[in-house]
C-alpha atoms as a PDB file:
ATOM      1  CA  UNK A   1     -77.218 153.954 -23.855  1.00  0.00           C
ATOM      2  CA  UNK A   2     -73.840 153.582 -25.443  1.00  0.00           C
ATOM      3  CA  UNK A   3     -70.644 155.208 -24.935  1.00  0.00           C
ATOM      4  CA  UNK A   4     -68.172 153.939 -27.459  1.00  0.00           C
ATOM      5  CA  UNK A   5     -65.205 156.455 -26.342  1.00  0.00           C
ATOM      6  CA  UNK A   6     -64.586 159.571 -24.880  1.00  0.00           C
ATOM      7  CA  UNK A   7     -60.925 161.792 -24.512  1.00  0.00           C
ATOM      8  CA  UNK A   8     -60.217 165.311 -22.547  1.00  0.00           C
ATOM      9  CA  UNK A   9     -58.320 167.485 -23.907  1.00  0.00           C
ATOM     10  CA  UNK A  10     -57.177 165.577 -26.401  1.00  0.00           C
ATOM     11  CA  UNK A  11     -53.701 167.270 -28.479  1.00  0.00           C
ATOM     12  CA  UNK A  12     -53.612 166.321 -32.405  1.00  0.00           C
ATOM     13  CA  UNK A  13     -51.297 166.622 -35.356  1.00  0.00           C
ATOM     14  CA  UNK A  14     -51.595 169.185 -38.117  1.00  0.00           C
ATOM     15  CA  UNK A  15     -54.548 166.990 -39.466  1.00  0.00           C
ATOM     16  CA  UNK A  16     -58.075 166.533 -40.666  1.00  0.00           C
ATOM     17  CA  UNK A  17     -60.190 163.820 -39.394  1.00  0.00           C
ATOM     18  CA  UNK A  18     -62.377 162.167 -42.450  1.00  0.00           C
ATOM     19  CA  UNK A  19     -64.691 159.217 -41.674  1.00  0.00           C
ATOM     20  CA  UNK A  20     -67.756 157.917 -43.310  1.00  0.00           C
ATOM     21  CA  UNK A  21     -71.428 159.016 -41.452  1.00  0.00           C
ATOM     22  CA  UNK A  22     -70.922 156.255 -38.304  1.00  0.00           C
ATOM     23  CA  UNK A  23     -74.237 155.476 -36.918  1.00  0.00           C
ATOM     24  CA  UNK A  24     -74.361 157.515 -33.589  1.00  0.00           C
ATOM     25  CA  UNK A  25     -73.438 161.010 -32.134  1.00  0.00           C
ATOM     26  CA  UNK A  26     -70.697 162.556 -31.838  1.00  0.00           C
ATOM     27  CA  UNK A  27     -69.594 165.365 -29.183  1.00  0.00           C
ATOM     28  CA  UNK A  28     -66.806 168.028 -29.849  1.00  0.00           C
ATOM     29  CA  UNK A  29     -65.334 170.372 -27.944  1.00  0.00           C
ATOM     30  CA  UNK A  30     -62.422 172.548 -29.818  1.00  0.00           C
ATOM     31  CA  UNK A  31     -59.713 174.469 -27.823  1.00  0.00           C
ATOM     32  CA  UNK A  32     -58.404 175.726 -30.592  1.00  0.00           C
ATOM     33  CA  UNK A  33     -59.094 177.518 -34.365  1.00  0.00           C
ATOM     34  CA  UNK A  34     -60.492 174.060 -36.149  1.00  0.00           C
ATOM     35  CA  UNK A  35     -62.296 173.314 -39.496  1.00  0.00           C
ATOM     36  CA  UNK A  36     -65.514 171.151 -40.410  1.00  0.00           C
ATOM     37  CA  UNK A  37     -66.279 169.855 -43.648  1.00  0.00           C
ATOM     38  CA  UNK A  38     -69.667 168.944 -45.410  1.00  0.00           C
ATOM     39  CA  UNK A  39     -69.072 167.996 -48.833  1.00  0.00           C
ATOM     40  CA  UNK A  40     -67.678 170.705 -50.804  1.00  0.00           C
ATOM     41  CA  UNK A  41     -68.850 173.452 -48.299  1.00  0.00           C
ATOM     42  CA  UNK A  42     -66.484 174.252 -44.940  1.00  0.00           C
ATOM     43  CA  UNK A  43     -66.517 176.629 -42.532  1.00  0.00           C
ATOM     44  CA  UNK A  44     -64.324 177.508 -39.418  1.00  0.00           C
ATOM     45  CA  UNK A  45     -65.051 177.346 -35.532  1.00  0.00           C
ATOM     46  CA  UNK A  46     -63.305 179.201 -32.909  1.00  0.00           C
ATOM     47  CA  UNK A  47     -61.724 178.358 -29.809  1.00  0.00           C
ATOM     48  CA  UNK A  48     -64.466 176.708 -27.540  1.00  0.00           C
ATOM     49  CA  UNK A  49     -66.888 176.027 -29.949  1.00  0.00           C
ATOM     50  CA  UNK A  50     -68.650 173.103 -29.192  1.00  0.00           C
ATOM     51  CA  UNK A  51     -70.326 170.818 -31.929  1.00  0.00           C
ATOM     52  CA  UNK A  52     -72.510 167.882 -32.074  1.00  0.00           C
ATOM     53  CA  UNK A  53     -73.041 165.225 -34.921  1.00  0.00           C
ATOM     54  CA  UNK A  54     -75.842 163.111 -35.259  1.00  0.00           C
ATOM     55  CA  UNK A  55     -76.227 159.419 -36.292  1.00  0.00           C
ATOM     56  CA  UNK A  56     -75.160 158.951 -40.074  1.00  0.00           C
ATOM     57  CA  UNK A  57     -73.849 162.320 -40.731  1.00  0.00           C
ATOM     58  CA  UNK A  58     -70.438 162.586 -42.436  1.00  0.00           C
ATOM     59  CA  UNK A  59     -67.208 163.885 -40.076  1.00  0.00           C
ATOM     60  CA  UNK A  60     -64.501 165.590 -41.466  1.00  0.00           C
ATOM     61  CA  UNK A  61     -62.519 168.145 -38.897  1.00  0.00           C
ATOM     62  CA  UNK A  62     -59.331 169.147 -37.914  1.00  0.00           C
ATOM     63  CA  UNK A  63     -56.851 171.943 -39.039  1.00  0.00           C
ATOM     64  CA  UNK A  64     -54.120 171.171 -41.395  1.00  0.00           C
ATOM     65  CA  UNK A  65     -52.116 174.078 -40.747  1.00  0.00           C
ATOM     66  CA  UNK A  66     -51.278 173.661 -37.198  1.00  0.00           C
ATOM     67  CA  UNK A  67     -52.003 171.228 -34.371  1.00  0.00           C
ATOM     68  CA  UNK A  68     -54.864 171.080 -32.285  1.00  0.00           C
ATOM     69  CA  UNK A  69     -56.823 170.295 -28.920  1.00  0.00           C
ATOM     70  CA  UNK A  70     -60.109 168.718 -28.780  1.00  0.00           C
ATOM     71  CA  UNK A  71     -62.513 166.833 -26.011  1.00  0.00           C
ATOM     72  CA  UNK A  72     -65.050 164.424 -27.682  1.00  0.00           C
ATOM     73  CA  UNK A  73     -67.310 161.514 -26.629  1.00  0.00           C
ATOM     74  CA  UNK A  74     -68.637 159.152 -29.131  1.00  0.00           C
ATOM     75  CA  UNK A  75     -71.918 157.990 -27.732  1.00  0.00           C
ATOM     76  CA  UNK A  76     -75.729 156.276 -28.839  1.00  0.00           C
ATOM     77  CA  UNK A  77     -78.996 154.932 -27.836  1.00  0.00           C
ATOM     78  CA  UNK A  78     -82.451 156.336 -26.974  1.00  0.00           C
ATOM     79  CA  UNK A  79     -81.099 157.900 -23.483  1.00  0.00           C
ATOM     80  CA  UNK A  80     -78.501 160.387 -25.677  1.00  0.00           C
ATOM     81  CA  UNK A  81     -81.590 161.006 -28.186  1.00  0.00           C
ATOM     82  CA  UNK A  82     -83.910 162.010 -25.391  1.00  0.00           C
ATOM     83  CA  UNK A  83     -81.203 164.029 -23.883  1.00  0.00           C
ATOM     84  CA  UNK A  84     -80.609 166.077 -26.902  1.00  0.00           C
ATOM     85  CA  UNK A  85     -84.137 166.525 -27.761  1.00  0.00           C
ATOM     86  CA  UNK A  86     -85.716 167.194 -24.681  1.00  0.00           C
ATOM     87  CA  UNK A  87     -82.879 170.122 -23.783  1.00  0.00           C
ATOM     88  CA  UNK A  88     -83.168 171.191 -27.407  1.00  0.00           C
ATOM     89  CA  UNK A  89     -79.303 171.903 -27.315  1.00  0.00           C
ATOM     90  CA  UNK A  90     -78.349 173.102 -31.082  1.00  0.00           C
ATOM     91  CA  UNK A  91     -77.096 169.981 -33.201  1.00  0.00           C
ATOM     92  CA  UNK A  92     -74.949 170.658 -36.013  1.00  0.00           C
ATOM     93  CA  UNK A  93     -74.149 173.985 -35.801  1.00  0.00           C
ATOM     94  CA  UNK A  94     -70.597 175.247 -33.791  1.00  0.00           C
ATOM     95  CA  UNK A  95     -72.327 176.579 -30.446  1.00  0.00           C
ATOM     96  CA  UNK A  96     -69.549 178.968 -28.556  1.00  0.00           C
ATOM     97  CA  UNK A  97     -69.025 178.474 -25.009  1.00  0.00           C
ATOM     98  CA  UNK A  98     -66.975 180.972 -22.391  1.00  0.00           C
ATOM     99  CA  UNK A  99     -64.513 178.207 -21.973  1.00  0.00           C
ATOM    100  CA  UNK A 100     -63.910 174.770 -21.526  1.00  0.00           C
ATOM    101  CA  UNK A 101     -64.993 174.065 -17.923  1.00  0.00           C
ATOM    102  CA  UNK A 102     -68.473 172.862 -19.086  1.00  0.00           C
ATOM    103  CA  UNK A 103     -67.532 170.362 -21.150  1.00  0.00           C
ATOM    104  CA  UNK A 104     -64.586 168.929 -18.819  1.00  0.00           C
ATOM    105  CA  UNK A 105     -67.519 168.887 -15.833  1.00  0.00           C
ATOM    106  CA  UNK A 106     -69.064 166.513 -17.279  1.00  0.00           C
ATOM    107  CA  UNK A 107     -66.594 164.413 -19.324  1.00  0.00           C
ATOM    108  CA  UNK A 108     -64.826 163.846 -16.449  1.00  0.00           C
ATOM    109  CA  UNK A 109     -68.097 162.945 -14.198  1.00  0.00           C
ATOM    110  CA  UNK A 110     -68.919 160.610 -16.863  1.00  0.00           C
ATOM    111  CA  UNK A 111     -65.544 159.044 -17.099  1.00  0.00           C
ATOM    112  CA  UNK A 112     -65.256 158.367 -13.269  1.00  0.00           C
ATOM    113  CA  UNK A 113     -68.512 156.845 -13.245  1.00  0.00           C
ATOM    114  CA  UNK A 114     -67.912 154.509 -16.056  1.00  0.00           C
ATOM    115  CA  UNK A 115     -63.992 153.766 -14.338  1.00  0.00           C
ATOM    116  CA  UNK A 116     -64.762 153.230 -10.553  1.00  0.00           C
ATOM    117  CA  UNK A 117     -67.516 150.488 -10.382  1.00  0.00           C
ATOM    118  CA  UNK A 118     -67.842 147.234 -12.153  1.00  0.00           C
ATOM    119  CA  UNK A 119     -71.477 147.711 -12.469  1.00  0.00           C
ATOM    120  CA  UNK A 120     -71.639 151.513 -13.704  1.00  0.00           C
ATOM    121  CA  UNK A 121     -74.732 153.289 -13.132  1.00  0.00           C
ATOM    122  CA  UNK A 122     -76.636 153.789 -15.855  1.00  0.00           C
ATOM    123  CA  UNK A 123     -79.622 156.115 -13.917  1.00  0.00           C
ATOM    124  CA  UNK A 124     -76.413 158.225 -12.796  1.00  0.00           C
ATOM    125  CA  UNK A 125     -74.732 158.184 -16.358  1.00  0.00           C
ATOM    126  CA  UNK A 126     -77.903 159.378 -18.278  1.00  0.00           C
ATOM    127  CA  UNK A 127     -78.826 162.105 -15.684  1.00  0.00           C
ATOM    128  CA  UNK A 128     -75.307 163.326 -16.236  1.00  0.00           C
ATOM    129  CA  UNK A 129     -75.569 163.365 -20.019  1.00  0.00           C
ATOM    130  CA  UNK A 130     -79.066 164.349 -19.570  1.00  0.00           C
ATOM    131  CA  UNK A 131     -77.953 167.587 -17.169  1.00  0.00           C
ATOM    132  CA  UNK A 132     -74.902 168.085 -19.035  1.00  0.00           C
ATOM    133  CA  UNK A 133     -76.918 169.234 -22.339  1.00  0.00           C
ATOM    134  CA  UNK A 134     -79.584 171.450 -20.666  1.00  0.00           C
ATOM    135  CA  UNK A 135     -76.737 173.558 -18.920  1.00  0.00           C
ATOM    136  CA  UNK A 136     -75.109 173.497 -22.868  1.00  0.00           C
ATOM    137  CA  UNK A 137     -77.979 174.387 -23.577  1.00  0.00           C
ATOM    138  CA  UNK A 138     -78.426 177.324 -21.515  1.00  0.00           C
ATOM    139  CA  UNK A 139     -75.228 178.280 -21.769  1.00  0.00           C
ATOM    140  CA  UNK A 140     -75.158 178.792 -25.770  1.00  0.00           C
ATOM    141  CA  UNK A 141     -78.984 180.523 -25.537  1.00  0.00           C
ATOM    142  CA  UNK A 142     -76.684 183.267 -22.841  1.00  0.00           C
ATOM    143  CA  UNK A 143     -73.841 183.487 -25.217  1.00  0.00           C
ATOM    144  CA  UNK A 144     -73.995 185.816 -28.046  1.00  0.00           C
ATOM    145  CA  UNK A 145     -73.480 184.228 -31.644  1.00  0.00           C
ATOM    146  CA  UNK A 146     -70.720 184.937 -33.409  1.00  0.00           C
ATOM    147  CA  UNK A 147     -72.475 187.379 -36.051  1.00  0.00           C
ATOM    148  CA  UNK A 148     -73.560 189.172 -33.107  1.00  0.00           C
ATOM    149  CA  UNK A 149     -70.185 190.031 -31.469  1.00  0.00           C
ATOM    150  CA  UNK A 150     -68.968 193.576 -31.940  1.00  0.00           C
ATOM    151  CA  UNK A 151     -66.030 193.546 -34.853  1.00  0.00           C
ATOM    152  CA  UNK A 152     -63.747 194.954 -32.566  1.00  0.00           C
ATOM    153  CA  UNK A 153     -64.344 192.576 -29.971  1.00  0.00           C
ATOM    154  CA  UNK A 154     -63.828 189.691 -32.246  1.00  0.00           C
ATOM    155  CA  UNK A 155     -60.756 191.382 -33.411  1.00  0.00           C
ATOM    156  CA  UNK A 156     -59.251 191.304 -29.869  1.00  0.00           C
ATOM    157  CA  UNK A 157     -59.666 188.336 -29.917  1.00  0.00           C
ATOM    158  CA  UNK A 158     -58.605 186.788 -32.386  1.00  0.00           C
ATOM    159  CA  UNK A 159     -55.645 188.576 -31.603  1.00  0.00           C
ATOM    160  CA  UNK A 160     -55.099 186.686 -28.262  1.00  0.00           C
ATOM    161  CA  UNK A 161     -55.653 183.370 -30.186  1.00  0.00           C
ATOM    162  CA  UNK A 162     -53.370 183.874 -32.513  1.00  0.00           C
ATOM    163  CA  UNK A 163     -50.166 184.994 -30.441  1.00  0.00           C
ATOM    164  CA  UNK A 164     -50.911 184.299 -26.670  1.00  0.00           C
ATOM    165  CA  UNK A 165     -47.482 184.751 -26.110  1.00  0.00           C
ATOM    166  CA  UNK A 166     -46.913 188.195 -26.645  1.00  0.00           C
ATOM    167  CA  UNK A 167     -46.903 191.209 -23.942  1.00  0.00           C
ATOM    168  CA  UNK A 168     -50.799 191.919 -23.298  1.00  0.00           C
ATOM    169  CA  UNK A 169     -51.682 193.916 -20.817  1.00  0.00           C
ATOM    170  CA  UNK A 170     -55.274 195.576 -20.015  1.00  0.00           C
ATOM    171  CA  UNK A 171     -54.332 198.942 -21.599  1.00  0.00           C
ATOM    172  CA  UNK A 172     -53.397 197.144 -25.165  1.00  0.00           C
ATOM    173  CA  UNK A 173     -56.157 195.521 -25.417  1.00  0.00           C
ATOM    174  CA  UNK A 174     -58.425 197.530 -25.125  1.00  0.00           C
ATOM    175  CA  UNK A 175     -56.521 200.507 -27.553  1.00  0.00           C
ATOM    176  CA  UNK A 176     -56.573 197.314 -29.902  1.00  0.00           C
ATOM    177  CA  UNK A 177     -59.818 197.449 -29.601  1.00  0.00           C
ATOM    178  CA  UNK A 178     -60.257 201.411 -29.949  1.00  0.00           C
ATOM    179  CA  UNK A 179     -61.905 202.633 -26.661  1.00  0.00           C
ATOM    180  CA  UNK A 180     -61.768 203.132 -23.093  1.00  0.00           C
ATOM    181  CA  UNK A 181     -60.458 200.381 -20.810  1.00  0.00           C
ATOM    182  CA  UNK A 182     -63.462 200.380 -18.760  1.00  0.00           C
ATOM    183  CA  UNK A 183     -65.794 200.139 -21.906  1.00  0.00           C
ATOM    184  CA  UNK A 184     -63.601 197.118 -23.242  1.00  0.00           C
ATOM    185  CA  UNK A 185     -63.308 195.349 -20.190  1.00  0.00           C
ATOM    186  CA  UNK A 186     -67.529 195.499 -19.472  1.00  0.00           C
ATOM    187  CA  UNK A 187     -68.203 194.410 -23.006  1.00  0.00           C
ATOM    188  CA  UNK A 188     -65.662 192.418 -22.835  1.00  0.00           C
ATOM    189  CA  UNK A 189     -67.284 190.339 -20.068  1.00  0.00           C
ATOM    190  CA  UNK A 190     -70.461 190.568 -21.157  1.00  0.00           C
ATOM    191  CA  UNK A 191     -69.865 188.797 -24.695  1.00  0.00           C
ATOM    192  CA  UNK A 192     -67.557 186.102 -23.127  1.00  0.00           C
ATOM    193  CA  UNK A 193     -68.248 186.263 -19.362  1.00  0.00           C
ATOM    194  CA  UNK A 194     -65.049 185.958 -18.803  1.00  0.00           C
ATOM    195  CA  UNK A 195     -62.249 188.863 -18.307  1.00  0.00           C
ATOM    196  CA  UNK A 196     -60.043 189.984 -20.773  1.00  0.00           C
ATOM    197  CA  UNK A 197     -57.522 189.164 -19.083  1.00  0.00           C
ATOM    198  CA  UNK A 198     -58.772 185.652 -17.661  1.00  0.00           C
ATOM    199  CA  UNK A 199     -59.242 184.868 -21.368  1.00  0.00           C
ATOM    200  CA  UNK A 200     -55.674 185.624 -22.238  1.00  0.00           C
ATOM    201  CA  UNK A 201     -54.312 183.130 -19.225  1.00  0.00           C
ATOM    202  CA  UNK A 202     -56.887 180.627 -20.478  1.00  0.00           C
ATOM    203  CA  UNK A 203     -56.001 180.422 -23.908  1.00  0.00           C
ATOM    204  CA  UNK A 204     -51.664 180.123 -22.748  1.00  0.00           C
ATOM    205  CA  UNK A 205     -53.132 177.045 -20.407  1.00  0.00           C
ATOM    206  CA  UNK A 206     -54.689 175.211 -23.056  1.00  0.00           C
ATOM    207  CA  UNK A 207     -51.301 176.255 -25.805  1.00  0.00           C
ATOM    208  CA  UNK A 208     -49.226 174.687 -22.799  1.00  0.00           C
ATOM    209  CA  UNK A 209     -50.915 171.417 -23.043  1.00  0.00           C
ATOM    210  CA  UNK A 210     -49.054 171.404 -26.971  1.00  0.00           C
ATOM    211  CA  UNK A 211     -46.382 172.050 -25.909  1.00  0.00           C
ATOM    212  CA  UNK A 212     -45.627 169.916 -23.387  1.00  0.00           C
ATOM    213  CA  UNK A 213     -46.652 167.032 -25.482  1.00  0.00           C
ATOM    214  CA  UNK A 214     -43.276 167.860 -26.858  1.00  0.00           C
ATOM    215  CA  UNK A 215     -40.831 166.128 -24.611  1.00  0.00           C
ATOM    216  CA  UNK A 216     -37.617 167.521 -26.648  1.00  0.00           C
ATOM    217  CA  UNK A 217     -39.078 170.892 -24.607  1.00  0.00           C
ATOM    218  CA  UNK A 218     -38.449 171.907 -20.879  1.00  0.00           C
ATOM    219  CA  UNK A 219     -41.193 172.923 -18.696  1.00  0.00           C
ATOM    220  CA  UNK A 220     -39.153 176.756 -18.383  1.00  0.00           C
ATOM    221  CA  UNK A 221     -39.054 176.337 -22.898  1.00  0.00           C
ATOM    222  CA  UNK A 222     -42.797 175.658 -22.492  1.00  0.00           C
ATOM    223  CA  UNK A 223     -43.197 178.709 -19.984  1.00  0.00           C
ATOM    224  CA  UNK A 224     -41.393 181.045 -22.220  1.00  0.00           C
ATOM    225  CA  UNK A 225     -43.372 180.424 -25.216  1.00  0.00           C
ATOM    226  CA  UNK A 226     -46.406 180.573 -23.394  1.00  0.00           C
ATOM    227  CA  UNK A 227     -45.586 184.080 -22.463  1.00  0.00           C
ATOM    228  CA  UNK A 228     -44.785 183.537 -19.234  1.00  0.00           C
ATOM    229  CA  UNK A 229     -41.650 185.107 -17.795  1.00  0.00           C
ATOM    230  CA  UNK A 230     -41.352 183.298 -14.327  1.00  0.00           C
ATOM    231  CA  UNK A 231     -41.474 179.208 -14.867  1.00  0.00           C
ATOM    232  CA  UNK A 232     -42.166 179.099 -11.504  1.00  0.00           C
ATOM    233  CA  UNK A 233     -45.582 181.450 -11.783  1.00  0.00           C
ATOM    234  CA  UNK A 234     -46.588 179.318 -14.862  1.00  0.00           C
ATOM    235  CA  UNK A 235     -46.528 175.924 -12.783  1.00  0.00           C
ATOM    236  CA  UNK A 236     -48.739 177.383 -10.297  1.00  0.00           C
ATOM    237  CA  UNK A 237     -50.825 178.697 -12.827  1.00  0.00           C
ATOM    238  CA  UNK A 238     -51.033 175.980 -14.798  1.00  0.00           C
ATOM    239  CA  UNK A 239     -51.409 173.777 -11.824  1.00  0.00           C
ATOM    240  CA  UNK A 240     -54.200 176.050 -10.068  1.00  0.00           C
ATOM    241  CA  UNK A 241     -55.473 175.505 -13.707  1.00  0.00           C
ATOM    242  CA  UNK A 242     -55.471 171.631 -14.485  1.00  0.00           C
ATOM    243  CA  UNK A 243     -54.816 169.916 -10.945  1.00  0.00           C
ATOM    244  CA  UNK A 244     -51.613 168.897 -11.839  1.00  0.00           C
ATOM    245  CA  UNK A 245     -47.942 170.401 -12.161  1.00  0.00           C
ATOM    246  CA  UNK A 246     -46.547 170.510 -15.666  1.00  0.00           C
ATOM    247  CA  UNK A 247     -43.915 168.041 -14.586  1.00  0.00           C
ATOM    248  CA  UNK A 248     -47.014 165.813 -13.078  1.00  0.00           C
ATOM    249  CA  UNK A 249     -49.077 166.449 -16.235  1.00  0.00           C
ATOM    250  CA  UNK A 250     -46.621 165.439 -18.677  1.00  0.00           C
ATOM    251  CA  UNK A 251     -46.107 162.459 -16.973  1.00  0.00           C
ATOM    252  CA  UNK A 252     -49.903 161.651 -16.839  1.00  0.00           C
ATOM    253  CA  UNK A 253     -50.379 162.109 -20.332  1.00  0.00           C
ATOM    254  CA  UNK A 254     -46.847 160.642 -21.489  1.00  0.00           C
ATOM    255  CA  UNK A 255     -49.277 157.032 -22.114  1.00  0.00           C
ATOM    256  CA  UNK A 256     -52.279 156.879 -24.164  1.00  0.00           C
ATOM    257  CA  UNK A 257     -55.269 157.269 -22.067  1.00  0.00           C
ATOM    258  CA  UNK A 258     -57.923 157.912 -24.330  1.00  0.00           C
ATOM    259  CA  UNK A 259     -59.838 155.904 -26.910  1.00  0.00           C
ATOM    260  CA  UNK A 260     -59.410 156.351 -30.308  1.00  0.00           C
ATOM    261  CA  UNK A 261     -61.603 158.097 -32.669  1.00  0.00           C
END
C-alpha cells in the first residue's frame, strides 16, 4: 500500500485541475459546488459529494468561477484495491454525503498514523482505509441520490449554498420551500440527516475557511460575511466546529501543510 499525499480541507483558486490518467486512485471530497471533466462530457457535484478515481483514468476538476475547498488522498497498491472492492463503495460516480465529518475521520486517523511513528503501521493503516470505505459505503447506500431528492428540497438548498450569508431562519426556509415548517424540517432531515438549520451553520464553517485564507481580512470581516452578527459567537462556533479559534486556525494553516496534487 501506497499513499503518495493526502490534504484536509484543502482551499483552491478559481481553477480547474487537468492531469493525465496517473496510475493509482484518487479520493475527493468537495465542500463546495465543483466540476469534473471526461473528455468533452462534464457534469457538476454538490457540496459534499465525494468521488473516487481509479488507476489510469483522466482528472480534470475544479470550478473556474469561484474558489473552492476540497480533502483528497492520492493512494495505490493491492490493500486500497481490496478495500474498494470488497466494500463495493461506488467508484466514479459523485456519491453525496450529509457532511464532511466522514471523510475528515479518517483522513485525519490516517495522517496521525503515518506522522507519529517512524515505523507506521501498515495492519492499522489498511484497516483504517479498509473501515473508512465500508462506512462510505453505507453511508451513500442511506443517502438518497440526487435524482431522488424532492425539487423543492434541492431548491432550499441550493439556496443556502449559494448565499450562506443571508438572514435564514426556520420559517424562510421552509416557505422557500412551500409547506409547513414541521413538514420541511422532517424531510428535511430525512434526505440529509442533518437539520436545516445545522446545514446552514455547516456550510458558513466551511465558507469561513476561504475566507480566512485571506489575511487582508479580520476575523470580525470574516464573521460578517459569514452571516454572523456577533464575532464573538462565530469563534466559538467555528471553534466548537474545527478545534481551533479562527485566530489559531489561520495561524495553523498560514504554512503549507499539505502535499501537492
Amino acid at each position: 500500500m501506497v499513499i503518495r499525499g493526502l490534504a484536509i480541507q484543502e482551499p483552491m483558486p478559481a481553477v480547474m485541475v487537468d492531469r493525465p490518467a496517473p496510475g493509482d486512485y484518487l479520493l475527493m471530497h468537495f465542500y463546495t459546488p465543483a466540476k469534473i471533466v471526461f473528455g468533452s462530457h462534464a457534469f457538476n457535484v454538490t457540496p459534499h459529494s465525494f468521488y473516487i478515481w481509479t488507476p489510469g483514468t483522466y482528472q480534470c476538476f475544479g470550478n473556474v468561477e469561484c474558489s473552492w475547498l476540497h480533502s483528497w488522498m492520492h493512494c495505490d497498491g493491492s490493500w486500497v484495491q481490496s478495500a474498494l472492492e470488497s466494500s463495493g463503495v461506488g467508484l466514479e460516480q459523485p456519491l453525496h454525503l450529509a457532511d464532511a465529518s466522514l471523510t475528515e475521520k479518517y483522513l485525519r486517523a490516517l495522517y496521525d498514523e503515518m506522522s507519529a511513528f517512524v515505523d507506521p503501521d501498515l495492519l492499522i493503516l489498511e484497516g483504517l482505509i479498509k473501515v473508512w470505505m465500508r462506512e462510505l459505503a453505507r453511508a451513500t447506500r442511506i443517502a438518497p441520490q440526487s435524482h431522488s431528492i424532492p425539487k423543492r428540497l434541492v431548491i432550499v438548498r441550493q439556496l443556502i449554498d449559494n448565499d450562506p450569508a443571508r438572514p435564514m431562519t426556520l420559517n424562510m426556509l421552509a416557505a422557500a420551500a412551500g409547506i409547513s415548517v414541521t413538514q420541511f424540517s422532517a424531510e428535511f432531515r430525512r434526505y440529509f440527516k442533518t437539520s436545516p438549520i445545522n446545514y446552514v451553520l455547516q456550510v458558513r464553517m466551511h465558507r469561513a475557511l476561504h475566507y480566512l485564507s485571506d489575511h487582508s481580512l479580520s476575523v470580525a470581516e470574516v464573521s460578517d460575511r459569514c452571516g454572523f452578527a456577533d464575532p464573538f459567537y462565530f469563534s466559538k462556533q467555528f471553534k466548537k466546529h474545527f478545534g481551533k479559534s479562527p485566530h489559531n486556525y489561520r495561524k495553523a494553516t498560514s504554512k503549507p501543510n499539505s502535499t501537492s496534487h
